[in-house]
Protein backbone atom coordinates (compact mmCIF):
# COMPACT_ATOMS: atom_id res chain seq x y z
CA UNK A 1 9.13 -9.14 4.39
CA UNK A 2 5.26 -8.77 5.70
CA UNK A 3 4.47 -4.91 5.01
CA UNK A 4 5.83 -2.62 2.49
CA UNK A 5 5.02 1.11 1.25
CA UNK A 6 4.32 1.69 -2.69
CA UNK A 7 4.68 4.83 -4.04
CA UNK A 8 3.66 5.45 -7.33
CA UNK A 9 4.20 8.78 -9.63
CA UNK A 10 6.37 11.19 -7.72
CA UNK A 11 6.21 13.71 -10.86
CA UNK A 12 9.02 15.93 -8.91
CA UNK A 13 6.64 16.47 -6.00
CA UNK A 14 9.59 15.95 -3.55
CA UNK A 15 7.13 17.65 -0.84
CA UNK A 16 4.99 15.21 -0.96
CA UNK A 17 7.52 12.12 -1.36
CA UNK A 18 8.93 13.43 1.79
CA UNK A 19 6.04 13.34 4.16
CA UNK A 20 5.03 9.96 2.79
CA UNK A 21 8.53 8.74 3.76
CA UNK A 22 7.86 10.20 6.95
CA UNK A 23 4.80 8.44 7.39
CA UNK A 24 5.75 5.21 6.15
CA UNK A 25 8.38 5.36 8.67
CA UNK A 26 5.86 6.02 11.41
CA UNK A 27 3.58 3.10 10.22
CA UNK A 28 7.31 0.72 10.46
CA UNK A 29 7.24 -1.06 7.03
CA UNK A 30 9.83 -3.18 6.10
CA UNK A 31 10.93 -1.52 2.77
CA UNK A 32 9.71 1.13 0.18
CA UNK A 33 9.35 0.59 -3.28
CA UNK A 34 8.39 3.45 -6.00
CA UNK A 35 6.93 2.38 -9.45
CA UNK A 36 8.62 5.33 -11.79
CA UNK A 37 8.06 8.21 -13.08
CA UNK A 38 10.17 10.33 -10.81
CA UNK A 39 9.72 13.40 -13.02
CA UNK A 40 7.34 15.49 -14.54
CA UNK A 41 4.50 18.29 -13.68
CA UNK A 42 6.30 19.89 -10.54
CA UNK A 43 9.23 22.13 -9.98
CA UNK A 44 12.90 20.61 -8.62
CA UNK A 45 13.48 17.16 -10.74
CA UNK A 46 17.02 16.80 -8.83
CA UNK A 47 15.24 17.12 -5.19
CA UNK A 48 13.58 14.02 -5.43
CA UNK A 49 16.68 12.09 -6.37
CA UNK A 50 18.66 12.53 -2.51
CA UNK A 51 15.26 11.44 -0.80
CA UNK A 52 14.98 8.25 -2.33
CA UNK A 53 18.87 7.25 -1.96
CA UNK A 54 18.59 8.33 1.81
CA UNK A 55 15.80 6.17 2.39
CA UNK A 56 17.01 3.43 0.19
CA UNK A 57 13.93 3.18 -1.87
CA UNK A 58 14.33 0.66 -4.27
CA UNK A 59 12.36 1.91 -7.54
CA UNK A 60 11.61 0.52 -11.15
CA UNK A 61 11.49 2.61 -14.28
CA UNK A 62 8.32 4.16 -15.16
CA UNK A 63 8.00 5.97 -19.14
CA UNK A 64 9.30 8.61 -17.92
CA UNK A 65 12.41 7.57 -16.30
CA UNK A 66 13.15 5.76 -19.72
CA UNK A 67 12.66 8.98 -21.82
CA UNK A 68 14.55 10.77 -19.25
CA UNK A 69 17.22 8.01 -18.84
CA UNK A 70 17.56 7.95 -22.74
CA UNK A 71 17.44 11.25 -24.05
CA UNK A 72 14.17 10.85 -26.16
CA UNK A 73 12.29 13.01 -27.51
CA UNK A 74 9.46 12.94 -25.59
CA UNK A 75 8.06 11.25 -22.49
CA UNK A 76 6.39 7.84 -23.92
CA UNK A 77 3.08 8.91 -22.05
CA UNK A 78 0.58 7.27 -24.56
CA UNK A 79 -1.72 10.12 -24.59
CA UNK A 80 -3.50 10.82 -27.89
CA UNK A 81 -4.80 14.41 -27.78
CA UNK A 82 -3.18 16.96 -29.01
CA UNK A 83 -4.03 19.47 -25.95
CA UNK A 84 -2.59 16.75 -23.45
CA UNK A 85 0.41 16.34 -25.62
CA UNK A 86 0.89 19.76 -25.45
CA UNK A 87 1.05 19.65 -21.82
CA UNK A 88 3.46 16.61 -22.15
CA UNK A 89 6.10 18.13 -23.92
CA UNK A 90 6.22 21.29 -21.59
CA UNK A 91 6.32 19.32 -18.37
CA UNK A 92 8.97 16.72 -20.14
CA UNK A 93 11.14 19.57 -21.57
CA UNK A 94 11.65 21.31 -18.19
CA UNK A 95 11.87 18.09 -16.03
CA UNK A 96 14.47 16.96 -18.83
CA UNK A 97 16.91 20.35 -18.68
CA UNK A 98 16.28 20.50 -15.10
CA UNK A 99 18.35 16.79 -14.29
CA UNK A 100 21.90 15.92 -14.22
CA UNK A 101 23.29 14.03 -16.48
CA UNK A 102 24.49 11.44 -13.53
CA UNK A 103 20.78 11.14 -12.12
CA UNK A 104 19.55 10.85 -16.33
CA UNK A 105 22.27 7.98 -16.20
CA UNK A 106 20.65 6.17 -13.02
CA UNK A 107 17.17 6.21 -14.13
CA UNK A 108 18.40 4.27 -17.67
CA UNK A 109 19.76 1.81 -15.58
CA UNK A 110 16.92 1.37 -13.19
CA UNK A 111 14.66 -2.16 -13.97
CA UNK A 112 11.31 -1.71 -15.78
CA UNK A 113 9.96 -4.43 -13.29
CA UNK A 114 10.98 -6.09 -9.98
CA UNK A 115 9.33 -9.08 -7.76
CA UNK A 116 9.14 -9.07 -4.43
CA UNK A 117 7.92 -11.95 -2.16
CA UNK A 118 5.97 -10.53 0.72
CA UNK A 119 5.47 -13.36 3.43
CA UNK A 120 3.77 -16.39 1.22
CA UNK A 121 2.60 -13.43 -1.50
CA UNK A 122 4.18 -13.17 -5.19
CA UNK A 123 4.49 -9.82 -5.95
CA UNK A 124 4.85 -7.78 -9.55
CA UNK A 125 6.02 -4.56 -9.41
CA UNK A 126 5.41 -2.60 -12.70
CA UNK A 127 4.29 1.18 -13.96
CA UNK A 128 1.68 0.60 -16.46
CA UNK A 129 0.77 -2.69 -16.86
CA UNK A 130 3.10 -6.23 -16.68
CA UNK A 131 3.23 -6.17 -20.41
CA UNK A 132 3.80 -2.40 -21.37
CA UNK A 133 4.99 0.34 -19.07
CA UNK A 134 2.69 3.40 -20.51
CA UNK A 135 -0.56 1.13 -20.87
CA UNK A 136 -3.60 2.46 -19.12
CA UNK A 137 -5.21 0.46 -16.77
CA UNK A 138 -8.58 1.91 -15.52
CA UNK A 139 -10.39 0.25 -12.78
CA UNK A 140 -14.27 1.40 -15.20
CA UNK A 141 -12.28 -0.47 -18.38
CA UNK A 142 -10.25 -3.67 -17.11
CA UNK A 143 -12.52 -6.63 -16.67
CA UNK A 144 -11.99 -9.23 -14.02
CA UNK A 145 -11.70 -11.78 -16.35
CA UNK A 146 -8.44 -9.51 -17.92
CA UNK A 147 -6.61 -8.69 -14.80
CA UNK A 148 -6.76 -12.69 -13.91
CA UNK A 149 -4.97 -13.49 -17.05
CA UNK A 150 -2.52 -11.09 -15.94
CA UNK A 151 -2.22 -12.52 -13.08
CA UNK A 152 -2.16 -15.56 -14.53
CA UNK A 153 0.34 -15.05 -17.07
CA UNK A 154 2.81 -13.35 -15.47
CA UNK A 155 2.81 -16.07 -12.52
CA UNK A 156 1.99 -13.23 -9.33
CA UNK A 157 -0.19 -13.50 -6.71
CA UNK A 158 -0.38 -9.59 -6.43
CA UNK A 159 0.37 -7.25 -9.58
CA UNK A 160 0.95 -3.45 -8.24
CA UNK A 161 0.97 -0.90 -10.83
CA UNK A 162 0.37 2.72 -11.18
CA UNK A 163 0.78 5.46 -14.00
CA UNK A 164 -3.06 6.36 -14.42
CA UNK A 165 -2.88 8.71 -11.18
CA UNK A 166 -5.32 7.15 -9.63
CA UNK A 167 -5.91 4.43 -6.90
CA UNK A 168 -8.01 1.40 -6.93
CA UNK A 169 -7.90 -2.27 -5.91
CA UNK A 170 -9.35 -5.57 -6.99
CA UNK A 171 -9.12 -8.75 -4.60
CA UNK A 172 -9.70 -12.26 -6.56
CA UNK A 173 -10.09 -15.89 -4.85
CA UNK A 174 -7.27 -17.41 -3.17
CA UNK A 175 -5.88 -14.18 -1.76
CA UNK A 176 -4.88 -12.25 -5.49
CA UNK A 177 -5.17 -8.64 -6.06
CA UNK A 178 -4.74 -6.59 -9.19
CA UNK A 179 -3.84 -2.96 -7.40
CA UNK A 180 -2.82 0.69 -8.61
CA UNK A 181 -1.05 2.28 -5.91
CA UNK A 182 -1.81 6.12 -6.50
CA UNK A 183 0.99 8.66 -7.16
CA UNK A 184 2.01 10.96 -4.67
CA UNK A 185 2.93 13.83 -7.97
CA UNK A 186 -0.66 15.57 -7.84
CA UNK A 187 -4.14 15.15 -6.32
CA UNK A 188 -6.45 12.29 -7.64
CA UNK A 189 -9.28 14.40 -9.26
CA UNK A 190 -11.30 14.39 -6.55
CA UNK A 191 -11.45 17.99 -5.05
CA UNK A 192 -9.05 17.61 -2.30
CA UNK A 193 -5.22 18.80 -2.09
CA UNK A 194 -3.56 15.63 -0.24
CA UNK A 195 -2.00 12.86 -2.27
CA UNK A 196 -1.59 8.71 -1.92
CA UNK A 197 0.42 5.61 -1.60
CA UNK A 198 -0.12 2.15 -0.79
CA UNK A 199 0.88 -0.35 2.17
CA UNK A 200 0.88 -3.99 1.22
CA UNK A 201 0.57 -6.21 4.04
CA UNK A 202 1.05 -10.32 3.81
CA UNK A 203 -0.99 -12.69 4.80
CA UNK A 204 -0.54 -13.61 8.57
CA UNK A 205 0.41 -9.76 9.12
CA UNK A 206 -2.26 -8.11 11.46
CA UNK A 207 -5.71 -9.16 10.26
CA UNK A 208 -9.50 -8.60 11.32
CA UNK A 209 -11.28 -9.94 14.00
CA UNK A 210 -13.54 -12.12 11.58
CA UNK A 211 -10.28 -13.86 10.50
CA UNK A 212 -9.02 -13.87 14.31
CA UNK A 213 -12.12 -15.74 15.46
CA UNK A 214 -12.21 -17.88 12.11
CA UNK A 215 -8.83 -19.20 13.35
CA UNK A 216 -7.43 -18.21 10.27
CA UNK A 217 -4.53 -16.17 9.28
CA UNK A 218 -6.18 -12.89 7.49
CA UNK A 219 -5.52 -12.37 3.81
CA UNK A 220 -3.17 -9.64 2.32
CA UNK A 221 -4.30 -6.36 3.36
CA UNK A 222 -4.27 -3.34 0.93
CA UNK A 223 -3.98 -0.13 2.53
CA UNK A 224 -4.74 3.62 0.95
CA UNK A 225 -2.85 5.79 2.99
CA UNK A 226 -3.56 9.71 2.17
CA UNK A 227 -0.35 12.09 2.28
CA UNK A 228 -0.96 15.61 3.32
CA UNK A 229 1.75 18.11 2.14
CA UNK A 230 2.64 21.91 1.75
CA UNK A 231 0.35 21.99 -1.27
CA UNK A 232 0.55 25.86 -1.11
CA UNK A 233 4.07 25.94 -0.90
CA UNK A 234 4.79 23.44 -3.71
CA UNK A 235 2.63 25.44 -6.28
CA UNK A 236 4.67 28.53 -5.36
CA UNK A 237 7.51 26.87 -6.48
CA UNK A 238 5.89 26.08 -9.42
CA UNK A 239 5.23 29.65 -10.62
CA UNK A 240 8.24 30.68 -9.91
CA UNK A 241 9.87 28.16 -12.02
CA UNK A 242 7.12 29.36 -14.63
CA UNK A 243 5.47 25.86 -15.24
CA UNK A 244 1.84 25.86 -16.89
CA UNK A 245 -1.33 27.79 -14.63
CA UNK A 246 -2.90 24.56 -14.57
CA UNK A 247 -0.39 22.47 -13.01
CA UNK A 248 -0.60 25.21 -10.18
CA UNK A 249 -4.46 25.43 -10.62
CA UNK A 250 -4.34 21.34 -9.88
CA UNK A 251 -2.02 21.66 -6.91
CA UNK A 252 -4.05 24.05 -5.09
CA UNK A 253 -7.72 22.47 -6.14
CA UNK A 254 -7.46 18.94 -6.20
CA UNK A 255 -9.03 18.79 -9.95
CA UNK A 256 -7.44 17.93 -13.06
CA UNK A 257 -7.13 20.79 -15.75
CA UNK A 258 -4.82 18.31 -17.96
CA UNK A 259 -4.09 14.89 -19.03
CA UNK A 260 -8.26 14.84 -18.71
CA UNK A 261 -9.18 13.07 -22.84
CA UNK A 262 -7.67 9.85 -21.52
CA UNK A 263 -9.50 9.43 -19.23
CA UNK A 264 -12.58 6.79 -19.38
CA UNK A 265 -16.18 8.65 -18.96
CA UNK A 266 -16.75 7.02 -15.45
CA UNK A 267 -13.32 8.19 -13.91
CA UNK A 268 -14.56 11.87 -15.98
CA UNK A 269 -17.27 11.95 -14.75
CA UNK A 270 -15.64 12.10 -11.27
CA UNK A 271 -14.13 15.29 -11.95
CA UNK A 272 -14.87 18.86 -12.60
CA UNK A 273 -14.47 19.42 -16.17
């Protein structure tokens, strides 16, 4: 394989998951891969589940795929405050009640990682982090020197990873990246409505002129690709399935009203509130 899609975070947004199928098509990759968390926030858990068998997405188990999986008690998000906790077990409880028990049985069995060799590229596939699923990673807190070890220790060229909610990339020497692939579940606290995923492309696959006239083969590309979806559509759903004002308030604005106290103050300060 030289170019795959990444999706991160679907959080029941099966809007969104299907454009960015759509679009991944378009763009011809040779395989999608989602890094967990298939529930939470959004309305219609067991319409994401028939999208990702059609298009034989091959997906690893994010926290909340293990909660889910497992009947736990809650959704093993490591937040600490007791408002975003709140928020947690609301969003858990309905996405939990909301899925069959055949679909709760497939995400316990799903891997909580997966390697994939892209062209001459190692690849990790994890939610969190390599060595916990629910760890934060923020690009403002994880030192170069850290994500190297990583690298290092868990013997990959490229380490993808999501469950922060939002995007960011670090390249290294000798063509390594540390990279966190967005979620496509809500908006990135940024003002706008659209959501993300990631291409991966190997080395050798499509490069830039400067590596064209270098004679060289270009390094591994990583590629933000925005996803525009009925935004307006999908928070309508929401209230009608009675899920908390500010999920809907985030749909339709683009800022976070939740999940905001574990956040670092750089990636706050980013935000509205």
């Amino acid at each position: 394989m030289h170019r795959i899609a990444l999706f991160g975070g679907i959080y029941n947004n099966y809007l969104a998951l299907a454009a960015a199928l759509d679009d991944a098509h378009r763009r011809r990759v040779d395989a999608i891969y989602c890094l967990g968390d298939m529930g939470a926030f959004g309305p219609h858990p067991e319409r994401v589940f028939p999208l990702l068998r059609e298009h034989n997405v091959q997906c690893i188990q994010g926290n909340y795929d293990h909660s889910v999986g497992n009947g736990l008690s809650d959704c093993q998000c490591g937040y600490t405050d007791p408002r975003d906790n709140h928020f947690a077990r609301l969003s858990y409880a309905y996405t939990f009640a909301n899925t069959s028990l055949a679909n709760r049985e497939w995400l316990r069995a799903l891997p909580a990682q997966m390697r994939v060799q892209l062209g001459p590229n190692r690849v990790l596939l994890c939610h969190g982090s390599p060595r916990r699923t629910n760890e934060f990673l923020w690009e403002s807190t994880c030192s170069s020197a850290f994500l190297e070890h990583l690298l290092q220790t868990y013997e990959a060229d490229i380490v993808c990873t999501t469950h922060t909610g939002i995007k960011w990339d670090r390249p290294f020497a000798n063509e390594r990246h540390f990279v966190n692939v967005g979620v496509l579940g809500r908006p990135e606290n940024d003002g706008t409505t659209n959501v993300w995923y990631t291409i991966l492309s190997a080395r050798g696959a499509g490069g830039s002129p400067a590596h064209e006239r270098a004679g060289e083969p270009p390094a591994p590309r990583v590629e933000f690709v925005p996803v525009r979806y009925d935004h307006e559509r999908l928070a309508a759903e929401m209230r009608a399935e009675k899920l908390p004002a500010e999920f809907v308030e985030t749909v339709l604005t683009g800022w976070w009203t939740t999940c905001l106290e574990v956040l670092p103050a750089k990636e706050r300060r980013r935000g509205r509130f």
